[in-house]
Protein backbone atom coordinates (compact mmCIF):
# COMPACT_ATOMS: atom_id res chain seq x y z
CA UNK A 1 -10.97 -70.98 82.39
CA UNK A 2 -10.64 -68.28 85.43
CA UNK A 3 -14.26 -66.95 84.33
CA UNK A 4 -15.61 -70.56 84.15
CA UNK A 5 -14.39 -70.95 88.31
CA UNK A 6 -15.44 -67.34 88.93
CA UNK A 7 -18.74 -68.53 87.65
CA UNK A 8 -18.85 -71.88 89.31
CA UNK A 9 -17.83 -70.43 92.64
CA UNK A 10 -20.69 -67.79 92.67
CA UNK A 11 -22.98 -69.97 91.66
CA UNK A 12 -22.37 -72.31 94.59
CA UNK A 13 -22.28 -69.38 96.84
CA UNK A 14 -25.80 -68.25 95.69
CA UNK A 15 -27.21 -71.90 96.04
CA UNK A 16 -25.70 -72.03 99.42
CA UNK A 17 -27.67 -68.55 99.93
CA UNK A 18 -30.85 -70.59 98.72
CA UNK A 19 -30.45 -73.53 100.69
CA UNK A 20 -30.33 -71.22 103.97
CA UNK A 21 -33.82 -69.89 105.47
CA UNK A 22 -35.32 -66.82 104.67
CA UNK A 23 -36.52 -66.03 107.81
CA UNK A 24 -40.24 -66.20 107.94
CA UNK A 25 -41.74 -64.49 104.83
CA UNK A 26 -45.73 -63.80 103.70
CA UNK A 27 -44.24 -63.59 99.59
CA UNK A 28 -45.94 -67.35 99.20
CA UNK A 29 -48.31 -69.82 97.44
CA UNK A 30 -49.14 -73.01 99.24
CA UNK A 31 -50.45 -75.75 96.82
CA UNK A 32 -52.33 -78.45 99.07
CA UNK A 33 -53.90 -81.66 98.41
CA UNK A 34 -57.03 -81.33 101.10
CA UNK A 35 -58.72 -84.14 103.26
CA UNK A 36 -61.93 -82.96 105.20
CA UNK A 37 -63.43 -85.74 107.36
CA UNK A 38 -67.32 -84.20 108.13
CA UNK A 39 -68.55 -87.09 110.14
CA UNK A 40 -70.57 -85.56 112.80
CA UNK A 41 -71.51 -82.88 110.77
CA UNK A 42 -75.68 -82.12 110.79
CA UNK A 43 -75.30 -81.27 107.11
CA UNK A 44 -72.70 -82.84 104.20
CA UNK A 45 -71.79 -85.80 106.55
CA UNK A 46 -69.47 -87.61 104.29
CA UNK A 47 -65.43 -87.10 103.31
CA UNK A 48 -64.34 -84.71 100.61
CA UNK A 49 -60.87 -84.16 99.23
CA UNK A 50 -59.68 -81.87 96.52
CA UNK A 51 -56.70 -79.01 95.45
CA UNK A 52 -56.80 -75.54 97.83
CA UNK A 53 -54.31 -73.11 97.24
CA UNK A 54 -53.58 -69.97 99.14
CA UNK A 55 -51.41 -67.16 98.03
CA UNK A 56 -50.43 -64.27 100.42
CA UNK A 57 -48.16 -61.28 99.60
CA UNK A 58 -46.83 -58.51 101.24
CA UNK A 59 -48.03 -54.36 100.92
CA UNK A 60 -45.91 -53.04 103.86
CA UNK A 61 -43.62 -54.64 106.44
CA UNK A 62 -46.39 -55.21 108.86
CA UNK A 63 -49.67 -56.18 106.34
CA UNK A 64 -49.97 -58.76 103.67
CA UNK A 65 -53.16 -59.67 101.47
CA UNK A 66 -54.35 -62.89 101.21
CA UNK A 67 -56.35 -65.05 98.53
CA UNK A 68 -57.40 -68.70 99.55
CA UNK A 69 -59.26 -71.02 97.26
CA UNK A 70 -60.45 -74.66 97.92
CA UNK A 71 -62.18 -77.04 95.47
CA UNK A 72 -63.76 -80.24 97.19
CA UNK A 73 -65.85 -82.86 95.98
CA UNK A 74 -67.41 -85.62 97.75
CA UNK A 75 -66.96 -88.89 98.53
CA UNK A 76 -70.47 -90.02 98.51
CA UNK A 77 -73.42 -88.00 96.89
CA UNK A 78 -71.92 -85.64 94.26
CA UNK A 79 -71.44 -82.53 96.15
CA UNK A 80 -68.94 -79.90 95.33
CA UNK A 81 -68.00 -77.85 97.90
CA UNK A 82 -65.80 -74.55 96.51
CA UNK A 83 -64.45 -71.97 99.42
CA UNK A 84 -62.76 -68.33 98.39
CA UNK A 85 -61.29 -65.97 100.89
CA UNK A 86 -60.33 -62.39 100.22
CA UNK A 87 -58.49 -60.48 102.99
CA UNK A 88 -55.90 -58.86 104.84
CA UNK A 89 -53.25 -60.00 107.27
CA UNK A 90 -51.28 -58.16 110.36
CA UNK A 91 -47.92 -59.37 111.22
CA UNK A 92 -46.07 -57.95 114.56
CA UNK A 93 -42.42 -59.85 115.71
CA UNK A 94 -42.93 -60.56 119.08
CA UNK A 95 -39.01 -62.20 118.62
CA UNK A 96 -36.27 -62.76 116.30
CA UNK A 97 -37.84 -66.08 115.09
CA UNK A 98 -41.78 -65.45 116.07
CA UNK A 99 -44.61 -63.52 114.59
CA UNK A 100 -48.50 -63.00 116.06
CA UNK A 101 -50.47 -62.95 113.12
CA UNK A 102 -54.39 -61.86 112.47
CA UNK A 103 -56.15 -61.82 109.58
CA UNK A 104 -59.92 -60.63 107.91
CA UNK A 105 -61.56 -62.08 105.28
CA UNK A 106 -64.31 -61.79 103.32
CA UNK A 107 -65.66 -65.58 102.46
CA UNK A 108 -67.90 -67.22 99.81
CA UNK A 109 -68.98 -71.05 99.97
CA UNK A 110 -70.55 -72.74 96.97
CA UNK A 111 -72.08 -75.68 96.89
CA UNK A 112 -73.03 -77.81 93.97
CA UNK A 113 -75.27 -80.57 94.71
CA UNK A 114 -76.47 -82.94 92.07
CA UNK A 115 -80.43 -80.89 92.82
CA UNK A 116 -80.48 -77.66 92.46
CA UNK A 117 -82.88 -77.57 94.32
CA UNK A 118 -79.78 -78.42 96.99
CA UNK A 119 -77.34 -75.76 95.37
CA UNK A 120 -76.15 -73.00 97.77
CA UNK A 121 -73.99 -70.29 97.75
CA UNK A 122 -73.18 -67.54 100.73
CA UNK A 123 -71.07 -64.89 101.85
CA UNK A 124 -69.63 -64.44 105.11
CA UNK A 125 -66.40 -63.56 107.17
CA UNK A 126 -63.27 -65.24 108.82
CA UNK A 127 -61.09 -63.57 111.58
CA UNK A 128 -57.76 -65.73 112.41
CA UNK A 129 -55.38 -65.62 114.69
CA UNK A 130 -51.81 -67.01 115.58
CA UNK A 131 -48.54 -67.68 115.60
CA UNK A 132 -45.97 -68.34 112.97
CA UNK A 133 -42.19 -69.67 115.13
CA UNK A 134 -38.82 -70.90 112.94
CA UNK A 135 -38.30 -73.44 115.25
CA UNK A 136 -35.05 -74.70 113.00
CA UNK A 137 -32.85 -72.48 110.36
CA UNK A 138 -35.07 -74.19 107.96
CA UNK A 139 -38.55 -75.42 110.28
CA UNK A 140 -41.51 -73.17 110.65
CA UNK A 141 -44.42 -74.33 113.29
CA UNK A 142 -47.61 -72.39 112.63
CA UNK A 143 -50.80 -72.55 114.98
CA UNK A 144 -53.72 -70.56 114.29
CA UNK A 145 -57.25 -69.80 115.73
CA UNK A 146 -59.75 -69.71 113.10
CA UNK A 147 -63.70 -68.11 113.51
CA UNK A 148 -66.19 -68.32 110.19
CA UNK A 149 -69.60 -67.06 110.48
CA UNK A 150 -72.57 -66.00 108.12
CA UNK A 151 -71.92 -68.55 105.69
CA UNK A 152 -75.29 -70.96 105.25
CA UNK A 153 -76.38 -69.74 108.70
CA UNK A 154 -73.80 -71.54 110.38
CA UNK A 155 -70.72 -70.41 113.03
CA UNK A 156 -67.51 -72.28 113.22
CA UNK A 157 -64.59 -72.13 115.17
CA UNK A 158 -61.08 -74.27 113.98
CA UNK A 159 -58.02 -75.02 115.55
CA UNK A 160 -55.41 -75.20 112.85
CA UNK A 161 -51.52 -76.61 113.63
CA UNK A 162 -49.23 -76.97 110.98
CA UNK A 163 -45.48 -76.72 109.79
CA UNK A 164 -43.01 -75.97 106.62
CA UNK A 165 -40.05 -77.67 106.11
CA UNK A 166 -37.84 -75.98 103.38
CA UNK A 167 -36.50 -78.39 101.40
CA UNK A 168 -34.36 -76.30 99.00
CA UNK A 169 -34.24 -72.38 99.05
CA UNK A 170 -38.22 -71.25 97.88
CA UNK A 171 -39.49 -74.66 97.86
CA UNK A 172 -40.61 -76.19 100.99
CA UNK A 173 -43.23 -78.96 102.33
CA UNK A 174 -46.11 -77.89 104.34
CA UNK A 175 -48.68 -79.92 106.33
CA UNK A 176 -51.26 -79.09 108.68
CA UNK A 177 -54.36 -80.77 110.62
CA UNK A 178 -57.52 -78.31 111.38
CA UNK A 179 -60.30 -79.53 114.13
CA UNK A 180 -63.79 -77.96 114.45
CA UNK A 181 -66.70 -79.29 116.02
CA UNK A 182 -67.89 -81.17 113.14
CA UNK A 183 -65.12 -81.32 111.00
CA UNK A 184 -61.18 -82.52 110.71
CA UNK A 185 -58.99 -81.12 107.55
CA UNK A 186 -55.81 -82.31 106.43
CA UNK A 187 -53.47 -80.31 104.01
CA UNK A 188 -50.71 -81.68 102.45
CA UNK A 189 -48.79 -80.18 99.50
CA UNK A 190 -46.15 -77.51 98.63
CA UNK A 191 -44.93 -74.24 99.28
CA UNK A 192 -43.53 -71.23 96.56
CA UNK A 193 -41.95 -68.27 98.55
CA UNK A 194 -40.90 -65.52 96.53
């Protein structure tokens, strides 16, 4: 019996460790459900929705590689739209609770339109910058700067705001809104820290 309580009482004291915050971390994978509104967009003016999923880990205390992938398909015409992001991240505490972040990226789009005549498919780049503040023990506010160019001769700049709520030790829910000039995104889903 003195094992069972010796057993019950650390295991309560390591879910209490859980439950606590981790500070903020860059071990993750967010799992989204993703809303982009292209309205006054010249080209692919019409809603698209789909799973993204981004997965960042660190290499040293101050840089982290990150893999972003986004599946979309259209609302109207049957367009696919399919986004993948390959970079590197740079963290530096400017406080207990705050981190500046930047990040590089290489970037491919794909798009699969019912012509393929209409298929396309280009490389290009994406610089971001921001800030990452545990507002709460278990709250993290995020905004971030975001700059793509080179992909289907086009330039875009995004304004990205967003938060993580942990609801129980690794798992937490994230949300975030995104604004461009001819676009509005909406993420919804999970997040897996390790």
């Amino acid at each position: 019996m003195k094992w069972f309580n010796g057993l019950a009482g650390t295991s309560l004291l390591l879910a209490g460790n859980l439950v606590q915050a981790q500070g903020i971390g860059y071990d993750q994978v967010d799992l989204s459900y993703r809303v982009m509104d292209r309205d006054r967009a010249d080209t692919l003016d019409d809603k698209f929705d789909g799973p993204a999923v981004r997965f960042s880990m660190g290499i040293t205390d101050s840089i982290y590689g990150v893999i972003e992938n986004a599946y979309l398909k259209s609302h109207g015409p049957d367009v696919d739209v399919a986004d993948l992001a390959v970079g590197l991240g740079y963290r530096q505490a400017l406080a207990p609770d705050m981190d500046f972040i930047g990040e590089a990226a290489w970037m491919r789009r794909d798009i699969d339109a019912p012509s393929r005549v209409d298929d396309r498919k280009d490389d290009g780049y994406q610089f971001a910058a921001g800030v990452r503040f545990l507002a709460m023990e278990m709250l993290e506010l995020n905004l971030t700067a975001l700059y793509r160019g080179g992909i289907l001769n086009d330039n875009e700049a995004i304004l990205r705001a967003g938060g993580v709520w942990s609801v129980y030790g690794p798992l937490g829910v994230q949300a975030s809104a995104a604004v461009s000039a001819d676009a509005t995104i909406y993420d919804l889903g999970l997040r897996v820290s390790f």
